[in-house]
Protein backbone atom coordinates (compact mmCIF):
# COMPACT_ATOMS: atom_id res chain seq x y z
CA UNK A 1 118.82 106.59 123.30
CA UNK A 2 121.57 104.69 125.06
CA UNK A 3 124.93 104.71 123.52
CA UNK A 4 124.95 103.15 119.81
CA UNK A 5 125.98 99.70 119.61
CA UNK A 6 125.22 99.41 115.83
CA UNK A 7 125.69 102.61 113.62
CA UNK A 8 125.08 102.47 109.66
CA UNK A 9 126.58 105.12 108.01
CA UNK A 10 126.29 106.59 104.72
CA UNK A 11 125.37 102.58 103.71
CA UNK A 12 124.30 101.78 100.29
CA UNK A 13 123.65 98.75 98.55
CA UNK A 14 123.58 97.66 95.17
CA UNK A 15 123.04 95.04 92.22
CA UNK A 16 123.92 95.55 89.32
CA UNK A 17 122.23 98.67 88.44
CA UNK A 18 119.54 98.22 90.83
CA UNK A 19 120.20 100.18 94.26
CA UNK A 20 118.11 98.19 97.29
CA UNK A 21 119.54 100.88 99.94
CA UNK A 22 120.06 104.13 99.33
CA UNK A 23 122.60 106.40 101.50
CA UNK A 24 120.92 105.01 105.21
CA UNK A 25 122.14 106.38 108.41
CA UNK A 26 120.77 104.77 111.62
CA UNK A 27 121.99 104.09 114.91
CA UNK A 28 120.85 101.66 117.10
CA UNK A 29 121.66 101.96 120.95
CA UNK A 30 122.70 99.05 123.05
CA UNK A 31 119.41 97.15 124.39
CA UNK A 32 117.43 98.77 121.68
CA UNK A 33 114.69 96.77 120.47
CA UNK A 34 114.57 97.90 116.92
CA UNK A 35 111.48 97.07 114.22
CA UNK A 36 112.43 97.83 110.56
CA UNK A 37 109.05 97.19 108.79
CA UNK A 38 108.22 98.28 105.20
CA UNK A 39 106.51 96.91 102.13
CA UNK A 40 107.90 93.94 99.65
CA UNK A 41 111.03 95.48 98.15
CA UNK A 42 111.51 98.21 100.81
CA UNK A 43 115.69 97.37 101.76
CA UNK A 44 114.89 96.02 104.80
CA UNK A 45 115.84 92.68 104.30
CA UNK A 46 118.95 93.52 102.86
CA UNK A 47 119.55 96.13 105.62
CA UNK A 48 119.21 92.87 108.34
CA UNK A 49 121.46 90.77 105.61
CA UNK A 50 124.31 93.66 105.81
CA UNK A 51 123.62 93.67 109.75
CA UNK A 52 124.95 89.59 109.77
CA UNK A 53 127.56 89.87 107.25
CA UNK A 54 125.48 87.98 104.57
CA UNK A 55 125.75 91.14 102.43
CA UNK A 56 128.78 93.75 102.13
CA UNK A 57 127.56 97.12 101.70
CA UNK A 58 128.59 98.78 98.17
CA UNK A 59 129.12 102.34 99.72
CA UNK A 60 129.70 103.27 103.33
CA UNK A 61 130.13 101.51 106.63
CA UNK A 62 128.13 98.68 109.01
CA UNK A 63 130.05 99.74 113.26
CA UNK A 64 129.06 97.22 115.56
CA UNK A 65 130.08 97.86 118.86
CA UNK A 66 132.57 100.65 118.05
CA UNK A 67 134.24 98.01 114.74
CA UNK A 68 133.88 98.55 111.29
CA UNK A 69 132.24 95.02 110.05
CA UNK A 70 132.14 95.84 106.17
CA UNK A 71 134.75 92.74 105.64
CA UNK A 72 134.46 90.47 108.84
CA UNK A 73 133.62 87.07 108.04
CA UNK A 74 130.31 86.09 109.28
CA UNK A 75 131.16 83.69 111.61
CA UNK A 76 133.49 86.26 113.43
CA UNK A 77 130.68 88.53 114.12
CA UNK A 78 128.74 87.08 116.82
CA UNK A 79 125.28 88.54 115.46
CA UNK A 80 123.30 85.53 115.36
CA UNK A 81 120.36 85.28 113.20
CA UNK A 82 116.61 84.13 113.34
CA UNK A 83 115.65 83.03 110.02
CA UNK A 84 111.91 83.58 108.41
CA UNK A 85 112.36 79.22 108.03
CA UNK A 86 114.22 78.85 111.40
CA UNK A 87 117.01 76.82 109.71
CA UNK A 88 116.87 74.18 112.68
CA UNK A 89 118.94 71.16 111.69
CA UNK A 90 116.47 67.87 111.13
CA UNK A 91 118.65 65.67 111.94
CA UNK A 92 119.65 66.79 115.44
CA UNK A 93 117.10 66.90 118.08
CA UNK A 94 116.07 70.47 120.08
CA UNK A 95 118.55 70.21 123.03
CA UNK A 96 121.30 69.65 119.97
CA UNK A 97 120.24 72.20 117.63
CA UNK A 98 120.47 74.79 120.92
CA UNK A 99 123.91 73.14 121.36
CA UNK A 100 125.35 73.91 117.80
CA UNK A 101 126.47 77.34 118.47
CA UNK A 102 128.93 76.40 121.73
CA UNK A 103 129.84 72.93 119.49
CA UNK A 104 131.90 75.26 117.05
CA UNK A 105 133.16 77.28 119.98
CA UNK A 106 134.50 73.87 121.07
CA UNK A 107 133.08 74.00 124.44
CA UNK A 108 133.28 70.61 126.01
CA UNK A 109 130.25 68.33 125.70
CA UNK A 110 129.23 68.43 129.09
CA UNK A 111 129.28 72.54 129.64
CA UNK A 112 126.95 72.83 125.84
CA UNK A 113 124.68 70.26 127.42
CA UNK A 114 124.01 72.29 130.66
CA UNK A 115 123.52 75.03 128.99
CA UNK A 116 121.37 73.97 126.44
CA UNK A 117 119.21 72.20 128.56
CA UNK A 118 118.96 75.59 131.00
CA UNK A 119 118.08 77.68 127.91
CA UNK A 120 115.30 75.66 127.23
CA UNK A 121 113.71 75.30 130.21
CA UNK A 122 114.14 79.40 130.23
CA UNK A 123 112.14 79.04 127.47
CA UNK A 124 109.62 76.52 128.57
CA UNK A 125 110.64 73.21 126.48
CA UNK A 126 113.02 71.64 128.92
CA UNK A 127 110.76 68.52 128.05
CA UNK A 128 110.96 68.84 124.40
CA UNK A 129 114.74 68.63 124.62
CA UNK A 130 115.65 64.78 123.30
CA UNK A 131 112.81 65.45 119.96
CA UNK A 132 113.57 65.60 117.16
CA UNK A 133 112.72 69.24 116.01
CA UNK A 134 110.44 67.65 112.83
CA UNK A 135 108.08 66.37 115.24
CA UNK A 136 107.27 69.93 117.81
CA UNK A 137 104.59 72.34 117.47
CA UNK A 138 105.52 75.28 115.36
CA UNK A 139 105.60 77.37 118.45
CA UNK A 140 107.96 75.10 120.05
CA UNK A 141 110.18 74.91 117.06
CA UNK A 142 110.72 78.75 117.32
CA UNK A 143 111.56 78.56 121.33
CA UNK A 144 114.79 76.19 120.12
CA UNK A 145 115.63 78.28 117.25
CA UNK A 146 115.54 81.48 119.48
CA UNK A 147 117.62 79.65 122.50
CA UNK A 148 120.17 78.34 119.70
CA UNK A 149 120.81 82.27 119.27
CA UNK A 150 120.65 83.21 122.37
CA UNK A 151 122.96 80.29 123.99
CA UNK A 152 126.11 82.32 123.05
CA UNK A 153 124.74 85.06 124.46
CA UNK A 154 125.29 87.63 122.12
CA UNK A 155 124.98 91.72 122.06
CA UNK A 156 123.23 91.95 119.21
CA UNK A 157 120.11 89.54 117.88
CA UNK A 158 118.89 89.99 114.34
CA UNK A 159 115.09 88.44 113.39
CA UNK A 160 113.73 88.35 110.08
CA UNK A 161 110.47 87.75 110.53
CA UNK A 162 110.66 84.79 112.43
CA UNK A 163 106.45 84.94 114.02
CA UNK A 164 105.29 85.21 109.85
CA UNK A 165 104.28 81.37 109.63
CA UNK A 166 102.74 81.09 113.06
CA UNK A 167 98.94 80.94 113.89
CA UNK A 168 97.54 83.62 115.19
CA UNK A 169 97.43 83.22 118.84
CA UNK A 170 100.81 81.95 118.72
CA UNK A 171 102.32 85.07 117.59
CA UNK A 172 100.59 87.30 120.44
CA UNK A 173 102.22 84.58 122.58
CA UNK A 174 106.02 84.41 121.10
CA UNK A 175 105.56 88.51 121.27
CA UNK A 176 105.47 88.37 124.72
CA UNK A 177 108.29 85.96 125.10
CA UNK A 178 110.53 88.06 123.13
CA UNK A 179 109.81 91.28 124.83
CA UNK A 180 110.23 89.73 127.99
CA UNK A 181 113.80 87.98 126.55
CA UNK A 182 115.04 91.26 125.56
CA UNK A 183 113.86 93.01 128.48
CA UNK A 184 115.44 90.41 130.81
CA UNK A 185 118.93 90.00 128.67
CA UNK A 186 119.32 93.69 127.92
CA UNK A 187 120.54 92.22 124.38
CA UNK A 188 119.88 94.63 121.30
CA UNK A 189 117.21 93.26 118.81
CA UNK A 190 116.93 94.04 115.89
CA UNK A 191 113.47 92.52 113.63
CA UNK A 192 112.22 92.80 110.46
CA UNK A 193 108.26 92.51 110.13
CA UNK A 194 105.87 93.07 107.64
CA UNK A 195 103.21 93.18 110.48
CA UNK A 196 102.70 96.87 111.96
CA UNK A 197 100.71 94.71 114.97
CA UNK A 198 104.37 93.10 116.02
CA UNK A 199 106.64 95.86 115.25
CA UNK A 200 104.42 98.35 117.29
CA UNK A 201 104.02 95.89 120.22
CA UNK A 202 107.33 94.97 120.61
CA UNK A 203 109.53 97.94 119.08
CA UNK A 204 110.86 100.66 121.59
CA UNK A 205 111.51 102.55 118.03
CA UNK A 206 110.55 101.47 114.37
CA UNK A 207 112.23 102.36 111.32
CA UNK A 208 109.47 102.53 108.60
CA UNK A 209 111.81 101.98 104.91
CA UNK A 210 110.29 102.94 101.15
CA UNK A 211 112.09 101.98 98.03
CA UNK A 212 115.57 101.84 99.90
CA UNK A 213 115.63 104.90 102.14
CA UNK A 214 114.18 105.57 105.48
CA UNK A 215 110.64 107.29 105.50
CA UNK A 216 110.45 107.85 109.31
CA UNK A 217 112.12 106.45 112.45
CA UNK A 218 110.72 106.88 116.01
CA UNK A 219 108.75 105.02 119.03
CA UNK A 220 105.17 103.64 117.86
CA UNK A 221 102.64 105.97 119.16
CA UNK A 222 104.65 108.93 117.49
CA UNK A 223 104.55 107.43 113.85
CA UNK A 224 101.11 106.02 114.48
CA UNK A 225 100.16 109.50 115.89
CA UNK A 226 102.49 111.85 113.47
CA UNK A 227 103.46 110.24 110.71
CA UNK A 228 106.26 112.44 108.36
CA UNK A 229 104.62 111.41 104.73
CA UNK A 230 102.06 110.69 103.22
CA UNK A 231 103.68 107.28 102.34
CA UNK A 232 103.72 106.40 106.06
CA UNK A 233 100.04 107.67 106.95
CA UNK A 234 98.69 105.48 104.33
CA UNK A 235 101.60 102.51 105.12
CA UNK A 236 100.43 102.66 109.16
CA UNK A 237 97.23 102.41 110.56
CA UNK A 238 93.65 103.62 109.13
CA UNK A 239 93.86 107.26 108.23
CA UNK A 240 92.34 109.67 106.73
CA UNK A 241 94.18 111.82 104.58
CA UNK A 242 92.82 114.87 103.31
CA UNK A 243 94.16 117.40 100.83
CA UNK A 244 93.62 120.92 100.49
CA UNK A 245 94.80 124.23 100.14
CA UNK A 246 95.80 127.42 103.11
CA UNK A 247 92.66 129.54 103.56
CA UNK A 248 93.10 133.32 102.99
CA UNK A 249 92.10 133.48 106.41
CA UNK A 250 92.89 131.57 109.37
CA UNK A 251 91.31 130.71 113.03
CA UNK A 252 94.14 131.89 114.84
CA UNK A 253 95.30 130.69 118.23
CA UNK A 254 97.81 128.60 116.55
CA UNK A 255 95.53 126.45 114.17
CA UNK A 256 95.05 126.82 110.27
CA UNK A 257 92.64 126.53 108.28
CA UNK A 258 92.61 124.08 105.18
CA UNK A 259 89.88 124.23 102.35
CA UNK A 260 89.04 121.01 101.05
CA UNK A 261 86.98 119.33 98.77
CA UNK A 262 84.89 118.49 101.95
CA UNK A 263 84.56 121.49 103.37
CA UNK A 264 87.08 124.02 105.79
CA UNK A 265 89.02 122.19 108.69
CA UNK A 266 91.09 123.79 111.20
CA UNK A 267 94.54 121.76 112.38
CA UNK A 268 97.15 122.67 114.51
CA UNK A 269 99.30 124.46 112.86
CA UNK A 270 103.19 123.66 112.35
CA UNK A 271 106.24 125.86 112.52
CA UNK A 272 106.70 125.96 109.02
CA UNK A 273 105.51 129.25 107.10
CA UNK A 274 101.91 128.67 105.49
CA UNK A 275 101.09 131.60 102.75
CA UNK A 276 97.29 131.49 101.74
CA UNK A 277 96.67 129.25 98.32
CA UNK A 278 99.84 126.83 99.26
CA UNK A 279 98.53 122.77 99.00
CA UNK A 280 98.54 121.41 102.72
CA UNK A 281 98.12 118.09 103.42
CA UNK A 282 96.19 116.21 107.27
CA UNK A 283 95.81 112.94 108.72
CA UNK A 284 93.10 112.10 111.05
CA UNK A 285 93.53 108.66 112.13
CA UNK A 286 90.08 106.67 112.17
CA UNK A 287 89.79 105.61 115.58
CA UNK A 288 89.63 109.67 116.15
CA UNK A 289 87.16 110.38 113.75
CA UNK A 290 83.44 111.25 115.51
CA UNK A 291 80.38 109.19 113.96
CA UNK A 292 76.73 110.75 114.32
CA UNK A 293 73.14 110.26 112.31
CA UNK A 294 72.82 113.76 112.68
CA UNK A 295 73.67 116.66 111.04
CA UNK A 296 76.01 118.97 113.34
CA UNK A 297 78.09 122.17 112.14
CA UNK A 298 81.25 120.96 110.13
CA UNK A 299 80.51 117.92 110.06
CA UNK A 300 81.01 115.83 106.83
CA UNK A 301 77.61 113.57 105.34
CA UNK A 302 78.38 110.21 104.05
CA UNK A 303 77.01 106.97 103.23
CA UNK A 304 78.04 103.87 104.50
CA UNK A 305 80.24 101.30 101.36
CA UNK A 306 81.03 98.66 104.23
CA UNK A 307 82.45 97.63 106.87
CA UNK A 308 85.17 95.58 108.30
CA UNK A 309 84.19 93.31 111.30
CA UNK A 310 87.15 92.18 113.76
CA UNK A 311 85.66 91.48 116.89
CA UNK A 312 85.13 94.13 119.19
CA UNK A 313 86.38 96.59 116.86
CA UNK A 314 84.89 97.53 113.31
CA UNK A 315 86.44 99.78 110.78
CA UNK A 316 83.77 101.46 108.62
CA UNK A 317 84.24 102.27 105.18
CA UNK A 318 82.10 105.64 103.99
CA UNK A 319 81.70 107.72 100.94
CA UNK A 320 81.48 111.47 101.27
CA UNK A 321 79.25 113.53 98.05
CA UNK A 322 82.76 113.87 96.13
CA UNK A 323 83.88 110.61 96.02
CA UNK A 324 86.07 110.56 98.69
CA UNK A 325 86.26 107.48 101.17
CA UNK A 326 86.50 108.28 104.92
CA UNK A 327 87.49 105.63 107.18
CA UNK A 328 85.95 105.37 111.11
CA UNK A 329 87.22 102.87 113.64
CA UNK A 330 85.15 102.37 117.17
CA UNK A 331 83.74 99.67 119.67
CA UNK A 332 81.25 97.19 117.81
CA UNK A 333 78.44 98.21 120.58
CA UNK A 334 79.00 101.80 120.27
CA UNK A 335 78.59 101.34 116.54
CA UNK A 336 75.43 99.03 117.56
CA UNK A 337 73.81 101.88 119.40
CA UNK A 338 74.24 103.82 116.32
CA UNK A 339 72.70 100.74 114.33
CA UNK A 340 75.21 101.46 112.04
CA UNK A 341 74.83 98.22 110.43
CA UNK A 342 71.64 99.22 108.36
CA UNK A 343 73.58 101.76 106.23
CA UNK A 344 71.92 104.83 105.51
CA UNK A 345 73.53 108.52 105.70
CA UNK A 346 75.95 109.53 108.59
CA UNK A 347 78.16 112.77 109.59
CA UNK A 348 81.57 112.51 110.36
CA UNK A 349 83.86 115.08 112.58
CA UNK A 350 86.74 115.20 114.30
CA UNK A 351 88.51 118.64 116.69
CA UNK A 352 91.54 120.53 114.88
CA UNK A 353 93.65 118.62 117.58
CA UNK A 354 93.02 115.23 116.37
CA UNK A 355 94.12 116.51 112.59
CA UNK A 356 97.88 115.91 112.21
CA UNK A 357 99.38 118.71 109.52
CA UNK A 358 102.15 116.59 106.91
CA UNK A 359 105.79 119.23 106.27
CA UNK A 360 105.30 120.89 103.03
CA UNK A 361 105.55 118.55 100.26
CA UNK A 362 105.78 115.49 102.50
């Protein structure tokens, strides 16, 4: 990571006797593009509000850029924010919403103007720029809200969840224009999602919160891959996770073996200390996950609840003799040739490398 341009240290926040943020430590480097995602509740929110200065932390310190911020005015920040609502002002039009920013900078009519005008044809709505903002596409109405915080060209842009009301397609499309912003500015983002499909497409790390603390913080494919909880293998992605207990006796060759109410898996083993009888605790994501209609050695039967059609990809939901429900992902016409659609009985079965082994107690 480069150098940190935003560090939170020891922060907590609270109201009343409710704590939303609970002793966080982060740092973010300059040109970072950081995704805080997290369910309803979480602190991340609050984290972003404490980022712009809406919030004051309770305990501890907000550094931006090498300055404590925990009493600077918002307005002296310079950390612009994209609002879930975009906050555009009706009654200007899009060129003068971009200007409003250099308008309280008192930069003369005629500079704001240029500049506006340039930012949104960076942004492909030079056209747009004499509407009124009421009357664009909702697409278009986030392009002006995004060059209004960019116009000032700040080091540090903060987005709370500004693609949540857009149609689908839209949001694969403003993904890519943000990527390539940030990319092209070298200005650090920071953006709170719900959506795990935005935060790992856009992210170059992602801070997954629970209940006010951070659960795990690292690039996508690592906390997609090896998630550090159970809270974040069943918070990302469609995993399996399986509990069980150490076997008395092990494979060897750096795996361990597990004994589970499905059967004995071997995982790769960790570096922590294992003794026999001690819970344990794997994830096998279900795009990893083998799906046969025969029987094979170590493989688990099932029968087939339902399944979960999304185009070329379908996420099968089965139920193994103890009640447990296993999840598969694959290619709808690799699932065809399986004819997986008539239900029946099926064996599932994955290699000790594709099972991810949680820390004790995680």
């Amino acid at each position: 990571m480069s150098e940190p341009l935003v560090t939170l240290r020891d922060v907590v926040k609270r109201y009343d006797d409710f704590t939303a943020v609970k002793r966080m430590n982060l740092e973010i480097g300059a040109g970072e593009f950081v995704a805080i995602m997290g369910p309803s509740g979480c602190g991340k929110t609050t984290t972003l509000r404490m980022l712009a200065g809406l919030e004051a932390p309770t305990e501890g310190e907000v550094v931006i850029d090498g300055r404590v911020m925990n009493d600077v005015p918002v307005h002296e920040r310079d950390t612009p924010l994209v609002w879930q609502s975009l906050a555009l002002f009706p009654f200007l039009n899009a060129r003068e919403n971009v200007e409003f920013g250099l308008k309280m900078r008192a930069v003369a009519p005629g500079a704001r103007r240029k500049k506006a005008l340039e930012w949104l044809d960076r942004l492909g709505i030079a056209e747009f720029a004499e509407r009124n903002v009421e009357t664009l596409s909702g697409g278009q109405r986030q392009r002006v809200a995004l060059a209004r915080s960019l116009i000032t060209e700040p080091r540090l842009l903060l987005l709370d969840e500004p693609l949540s009301a857009l149609d689908a397609h839209l949001v694969i499309r403003m993904q890519g224009v943000l990527t390539r912003l940030q990319r092209e500015l070298g200005i650090t983002f920071v953006h709170v999602t719900h959506s795990q499909s935005e935060a790992f497409a856009m992210a170059d790390r992602v801070v997954i919160m629970s209940r006010g603390e951070i659960a795990q913080v690292g690039a996508p494919r690592d906390i997609y891959r090896a998630p550090a909880n159970r809270f974040v293998a069943e918070f990302v992605g469609r995993n399996n996770i399986i509990a069980g207990t150490v076997a008395p006796v092990g494979p060897g060759f750096g795996l361990l073996r597990v004994d589970t109410p499905l059967g004995p898996f071997d995982v790769v083993a960790d570096d922590a200390p294992r003794p026999p009888g001690e819970a344990a605790v794997f994830v096998v994501g279900a795009d990893r996950v083998e799906i046969g209609r025969e029987p094979r050695p170590g493989a688990v039967p099932c029968t087939l609840i339902s399944e979960e059609f999304i185009g070329s990809v379908v996420t099968l939901f089965l139920e193994a003799p103890d009640g447990t429900e296993l999840k598969v992902q694959a290619q709808e016409r690799a699932l065809a040739a399986l004819d997986a659609g008539s239900g029946g009985a099926f064996h599932l079965s994955w290699s000790p490398q594709e099972a991810h082994l949680l820390p004790p107690g995680a």
